[in-house]
N, C-alpha and C. Protein backbone atom coordinates (compact mmCIF):
# COMPACT_ATOMS: atom_id res chain seq x y z
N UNK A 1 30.45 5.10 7.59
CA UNK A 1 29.96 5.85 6.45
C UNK A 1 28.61 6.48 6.78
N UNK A 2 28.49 7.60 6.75
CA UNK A 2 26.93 8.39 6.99
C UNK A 2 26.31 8.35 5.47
N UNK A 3 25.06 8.12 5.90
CA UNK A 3 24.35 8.02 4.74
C UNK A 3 23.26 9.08 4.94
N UNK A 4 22.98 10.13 4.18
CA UNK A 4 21.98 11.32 4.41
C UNK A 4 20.55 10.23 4.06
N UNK A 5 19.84 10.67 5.34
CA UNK A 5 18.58 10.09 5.54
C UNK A 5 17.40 11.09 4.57
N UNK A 6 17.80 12.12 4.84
CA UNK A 6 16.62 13.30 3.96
C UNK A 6 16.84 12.94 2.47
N UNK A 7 17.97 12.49 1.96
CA UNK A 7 18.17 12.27 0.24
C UNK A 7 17.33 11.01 -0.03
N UNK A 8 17.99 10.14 1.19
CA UNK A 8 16.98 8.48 1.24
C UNK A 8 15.65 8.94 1.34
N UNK A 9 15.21 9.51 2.37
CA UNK A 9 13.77 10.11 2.15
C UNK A 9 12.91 10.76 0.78
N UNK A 10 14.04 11.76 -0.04
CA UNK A 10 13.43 12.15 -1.37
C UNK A 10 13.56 11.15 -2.73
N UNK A 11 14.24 10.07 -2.24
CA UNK A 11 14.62 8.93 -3.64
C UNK A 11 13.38 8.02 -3.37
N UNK A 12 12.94 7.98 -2.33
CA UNK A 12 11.66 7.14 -1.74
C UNK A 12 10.19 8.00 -2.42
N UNK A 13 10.42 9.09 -1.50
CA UNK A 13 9.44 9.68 -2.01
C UNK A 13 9.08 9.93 -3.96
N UNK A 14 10.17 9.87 -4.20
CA UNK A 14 10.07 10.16 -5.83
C UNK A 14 9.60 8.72 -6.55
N UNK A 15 10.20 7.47 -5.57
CA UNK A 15 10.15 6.40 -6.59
C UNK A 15 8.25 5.91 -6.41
N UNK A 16 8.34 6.21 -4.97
CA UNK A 16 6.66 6.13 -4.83
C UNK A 16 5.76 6.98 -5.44
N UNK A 17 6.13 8.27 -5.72
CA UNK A 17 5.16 8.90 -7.23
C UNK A 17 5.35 8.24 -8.30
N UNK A 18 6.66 7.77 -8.40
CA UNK A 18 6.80 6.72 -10.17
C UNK A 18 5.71 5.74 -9.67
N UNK A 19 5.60 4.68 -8.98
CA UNK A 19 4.96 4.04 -8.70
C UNK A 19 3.69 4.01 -8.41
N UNK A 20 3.06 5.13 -8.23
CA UNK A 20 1.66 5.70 -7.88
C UNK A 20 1.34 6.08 -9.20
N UNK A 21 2.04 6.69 -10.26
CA UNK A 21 1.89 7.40 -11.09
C UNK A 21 1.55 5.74 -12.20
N UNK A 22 2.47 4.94 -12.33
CA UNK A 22 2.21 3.71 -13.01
C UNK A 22 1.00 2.44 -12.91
N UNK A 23 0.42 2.72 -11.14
CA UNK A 23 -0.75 2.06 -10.89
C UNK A 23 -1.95 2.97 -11.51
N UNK A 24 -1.73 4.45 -11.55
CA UNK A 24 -2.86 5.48 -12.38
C UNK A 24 -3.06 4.88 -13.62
N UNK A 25 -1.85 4.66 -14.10
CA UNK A 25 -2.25 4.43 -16.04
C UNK A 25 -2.71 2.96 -15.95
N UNK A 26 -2.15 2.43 -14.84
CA UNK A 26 -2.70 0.62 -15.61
C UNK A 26 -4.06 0.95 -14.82
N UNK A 27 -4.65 1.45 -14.31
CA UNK A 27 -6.28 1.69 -13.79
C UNK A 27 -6.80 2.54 -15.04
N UNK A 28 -5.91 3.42 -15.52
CA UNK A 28 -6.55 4.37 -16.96
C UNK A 28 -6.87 2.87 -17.68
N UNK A 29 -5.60 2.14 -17.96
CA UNK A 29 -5.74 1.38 -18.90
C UNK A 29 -6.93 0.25 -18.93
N UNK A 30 -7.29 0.08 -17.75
CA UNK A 30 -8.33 -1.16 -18.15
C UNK A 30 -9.55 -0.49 -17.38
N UNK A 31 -9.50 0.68 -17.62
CA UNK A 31 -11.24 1.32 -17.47
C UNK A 31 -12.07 0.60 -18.09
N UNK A 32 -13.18 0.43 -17.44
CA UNK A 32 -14.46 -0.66 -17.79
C UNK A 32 -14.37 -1.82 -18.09
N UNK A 33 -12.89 -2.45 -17.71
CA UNK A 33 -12.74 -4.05 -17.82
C UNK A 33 -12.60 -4.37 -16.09
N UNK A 34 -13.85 -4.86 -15.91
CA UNK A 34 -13.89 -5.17 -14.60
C UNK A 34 -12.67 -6.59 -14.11
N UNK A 35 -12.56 -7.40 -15.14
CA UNK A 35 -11.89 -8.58 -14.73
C UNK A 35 -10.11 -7.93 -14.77
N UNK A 36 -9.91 -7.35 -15.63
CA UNK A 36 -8.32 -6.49 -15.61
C UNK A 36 -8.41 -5.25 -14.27
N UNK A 37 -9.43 -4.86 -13.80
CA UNK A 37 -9.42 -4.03 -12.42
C UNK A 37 -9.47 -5.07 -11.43
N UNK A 38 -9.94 -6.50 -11.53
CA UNK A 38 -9.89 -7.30 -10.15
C UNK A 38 -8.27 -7.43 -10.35
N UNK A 39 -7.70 -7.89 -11.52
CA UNK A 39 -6.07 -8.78 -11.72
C UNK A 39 -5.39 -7.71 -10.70
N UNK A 40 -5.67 -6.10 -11.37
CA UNK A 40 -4.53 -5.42 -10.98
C UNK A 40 -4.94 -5.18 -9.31
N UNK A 41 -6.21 -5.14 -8.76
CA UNK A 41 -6.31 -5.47 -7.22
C UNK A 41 -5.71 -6.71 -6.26
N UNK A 42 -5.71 -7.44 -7.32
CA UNK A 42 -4.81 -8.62 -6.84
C UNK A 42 -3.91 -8.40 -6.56
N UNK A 43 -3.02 -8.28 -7.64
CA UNK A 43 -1.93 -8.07 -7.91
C UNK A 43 -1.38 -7.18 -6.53
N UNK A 44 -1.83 -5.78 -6.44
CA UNK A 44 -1.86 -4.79 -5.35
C UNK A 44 -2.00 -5.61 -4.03
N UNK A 45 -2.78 -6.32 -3.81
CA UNK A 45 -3.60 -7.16 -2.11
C UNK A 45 -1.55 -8.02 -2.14
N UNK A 46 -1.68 -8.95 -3.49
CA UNK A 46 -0.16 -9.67 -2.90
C UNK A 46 0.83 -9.05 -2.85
N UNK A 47 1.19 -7.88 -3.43
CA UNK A 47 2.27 -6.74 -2.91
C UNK A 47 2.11 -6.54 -1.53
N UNK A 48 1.19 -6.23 -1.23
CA UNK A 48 1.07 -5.69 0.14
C UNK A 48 1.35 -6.71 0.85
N UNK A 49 1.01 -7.90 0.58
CA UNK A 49 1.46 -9.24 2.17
C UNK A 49 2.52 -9.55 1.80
N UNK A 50 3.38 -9.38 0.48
CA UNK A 50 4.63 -10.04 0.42
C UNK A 50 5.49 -8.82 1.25
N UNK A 51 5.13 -7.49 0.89
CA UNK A 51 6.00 -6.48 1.82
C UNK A 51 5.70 -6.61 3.19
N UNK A 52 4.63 -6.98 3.50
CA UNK A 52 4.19 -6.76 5.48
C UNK A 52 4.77 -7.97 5.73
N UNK A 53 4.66 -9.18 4.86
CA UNK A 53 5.28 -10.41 6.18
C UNK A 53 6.58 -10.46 5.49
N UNK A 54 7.48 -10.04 4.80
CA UNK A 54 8.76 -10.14 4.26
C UNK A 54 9.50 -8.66 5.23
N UNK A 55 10.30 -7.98 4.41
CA UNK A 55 11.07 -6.85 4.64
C UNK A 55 10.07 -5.93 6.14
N UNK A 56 8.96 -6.04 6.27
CA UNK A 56 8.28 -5.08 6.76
C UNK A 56 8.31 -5.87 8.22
N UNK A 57 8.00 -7.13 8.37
CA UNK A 57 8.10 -7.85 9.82
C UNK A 57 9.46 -7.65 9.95
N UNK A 58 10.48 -7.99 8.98
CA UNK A 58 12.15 -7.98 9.23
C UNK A 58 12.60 -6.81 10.29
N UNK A 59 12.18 -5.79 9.68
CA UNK A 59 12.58 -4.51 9.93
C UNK A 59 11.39 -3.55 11.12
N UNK A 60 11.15 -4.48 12.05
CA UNK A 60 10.26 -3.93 13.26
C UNK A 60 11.23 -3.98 14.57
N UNK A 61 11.05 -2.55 15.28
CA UNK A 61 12.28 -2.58 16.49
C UNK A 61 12.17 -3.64 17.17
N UNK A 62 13.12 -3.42 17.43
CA UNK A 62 13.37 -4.62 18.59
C UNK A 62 13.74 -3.80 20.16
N UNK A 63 13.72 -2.52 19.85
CA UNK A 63 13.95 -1.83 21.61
C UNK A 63 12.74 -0.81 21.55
N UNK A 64 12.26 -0.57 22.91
CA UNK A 64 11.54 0.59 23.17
C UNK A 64 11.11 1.90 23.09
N UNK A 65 12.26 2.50 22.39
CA UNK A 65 12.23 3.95 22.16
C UNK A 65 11.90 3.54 20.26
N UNK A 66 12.81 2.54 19.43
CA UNK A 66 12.35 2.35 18.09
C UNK A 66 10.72 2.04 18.10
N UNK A 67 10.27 1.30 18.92
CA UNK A 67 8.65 0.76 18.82
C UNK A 67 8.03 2.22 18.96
N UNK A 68 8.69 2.93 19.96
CA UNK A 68 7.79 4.18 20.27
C UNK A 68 7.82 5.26 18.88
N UNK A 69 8.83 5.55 18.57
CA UNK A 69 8.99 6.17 17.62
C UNK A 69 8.10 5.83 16.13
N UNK A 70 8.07 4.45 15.86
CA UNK A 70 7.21 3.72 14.98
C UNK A 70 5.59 3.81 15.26
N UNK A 71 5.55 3.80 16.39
CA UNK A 71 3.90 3.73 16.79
C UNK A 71 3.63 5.44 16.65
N UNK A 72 4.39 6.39 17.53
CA UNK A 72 4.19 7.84 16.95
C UNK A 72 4.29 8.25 15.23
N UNK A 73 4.74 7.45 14.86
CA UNK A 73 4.91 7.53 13.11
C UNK A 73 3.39 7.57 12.46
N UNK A 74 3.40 6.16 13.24
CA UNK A 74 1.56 5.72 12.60
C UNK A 74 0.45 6.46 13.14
N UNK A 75 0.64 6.71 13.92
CA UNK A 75 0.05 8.04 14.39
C UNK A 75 -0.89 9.04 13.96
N UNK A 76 1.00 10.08 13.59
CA UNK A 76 0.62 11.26 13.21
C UNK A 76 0.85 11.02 11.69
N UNK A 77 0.44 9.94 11.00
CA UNK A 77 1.07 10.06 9.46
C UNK A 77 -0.36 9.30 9.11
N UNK A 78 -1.63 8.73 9.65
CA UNK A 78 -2.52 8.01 9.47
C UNK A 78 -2.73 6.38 9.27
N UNK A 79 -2.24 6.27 10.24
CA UNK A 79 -2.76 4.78 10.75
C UNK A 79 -1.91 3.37 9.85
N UNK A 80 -2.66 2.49 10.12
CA UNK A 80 -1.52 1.30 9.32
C UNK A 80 -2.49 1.04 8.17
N UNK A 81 -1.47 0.56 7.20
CA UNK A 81 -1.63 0.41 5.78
C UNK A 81 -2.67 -0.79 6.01
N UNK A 82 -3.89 -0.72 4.98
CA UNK A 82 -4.79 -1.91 5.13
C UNK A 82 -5.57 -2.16 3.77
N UNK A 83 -5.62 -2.88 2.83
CA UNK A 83 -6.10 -3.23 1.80
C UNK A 83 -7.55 -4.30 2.26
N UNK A 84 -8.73 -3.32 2.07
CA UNK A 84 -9.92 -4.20 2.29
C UNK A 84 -10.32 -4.98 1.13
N UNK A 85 -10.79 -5.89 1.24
CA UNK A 85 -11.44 -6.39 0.59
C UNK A 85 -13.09 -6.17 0.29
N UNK A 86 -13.63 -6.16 -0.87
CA UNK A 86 -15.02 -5.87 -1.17
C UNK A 86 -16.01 -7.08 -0.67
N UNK A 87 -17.11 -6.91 0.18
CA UNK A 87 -17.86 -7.68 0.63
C UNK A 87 -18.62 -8.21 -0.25
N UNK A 88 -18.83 -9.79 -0.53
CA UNK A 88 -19.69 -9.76 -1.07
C UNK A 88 -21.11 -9.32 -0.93
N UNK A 89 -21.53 -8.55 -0.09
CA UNK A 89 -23.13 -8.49 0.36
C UNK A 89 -23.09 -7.39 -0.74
N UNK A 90 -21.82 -6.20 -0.73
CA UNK A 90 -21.81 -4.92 -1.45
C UNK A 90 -21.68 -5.40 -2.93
N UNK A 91 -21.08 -6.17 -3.73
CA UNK A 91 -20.90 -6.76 -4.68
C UNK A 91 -22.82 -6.92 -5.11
N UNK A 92 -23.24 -7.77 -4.41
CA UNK A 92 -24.42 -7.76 -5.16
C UNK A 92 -25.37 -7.24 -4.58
N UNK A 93 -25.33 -6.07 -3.82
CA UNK A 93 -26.45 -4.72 -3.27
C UNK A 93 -26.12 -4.28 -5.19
N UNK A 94 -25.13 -4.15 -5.44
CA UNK A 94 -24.63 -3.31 -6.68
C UNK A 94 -25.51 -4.01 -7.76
N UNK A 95 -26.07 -5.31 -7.72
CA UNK A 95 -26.44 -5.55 -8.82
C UNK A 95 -27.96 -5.73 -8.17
N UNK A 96 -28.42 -5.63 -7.26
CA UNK A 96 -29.73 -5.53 -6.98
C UNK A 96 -30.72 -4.17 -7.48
N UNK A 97 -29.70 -3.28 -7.84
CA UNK A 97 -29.56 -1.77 -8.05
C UNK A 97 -30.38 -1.74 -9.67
N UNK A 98 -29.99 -2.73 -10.11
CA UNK A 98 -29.92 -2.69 -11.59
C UNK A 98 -31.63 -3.20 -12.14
């Protein structure tokens, strides 16, 4: 069975604007509630390690030309996905400010 990769590509791409578009409003939504902007950073930081060490380690080549192709991906598409964390030194430079 062929499965069109470009349709898989635009159902992705669309569901990740739904999804981009739904992290916008819950950031609209708790403007100036600093403790509801840490939840939903949370929230965001454990998405991200449940996808990198779940489905995302699953699905790493296992032959030479897939690794190559993956590493040219990251590449030319900007680098690997990385959720920093805020230092505390910057946390309270911010309130030294005040």
């Amino acid at each position: 069975m062929y499965i069109d990769k470009s349709f898989e590509r635009e159902n992705l791409s669309q569901k990740l604007e739904e999804i981009t578009s739904a992290i916008g409003d819950a950031v609209e939504f708790c403007q100036g509630d600093t403790i509801a902007l840490l939840s939903l950073l949370r929230r965001l930081e454990i998405l991200h390690r449940e996808i990198c060490e779940g489905e995302f380690q699953r699905s790493l080549p296992d032959n030479r030309h897939a690794l190559y192709a993956l590493l040219r991906e990251i590449e030319s598409e900007g680098g690997w996905p990385y959720i920093e964390r805020m230092r505390l030194q910057d946390l309270l430079s911010n309130l030294e400010t005040e």
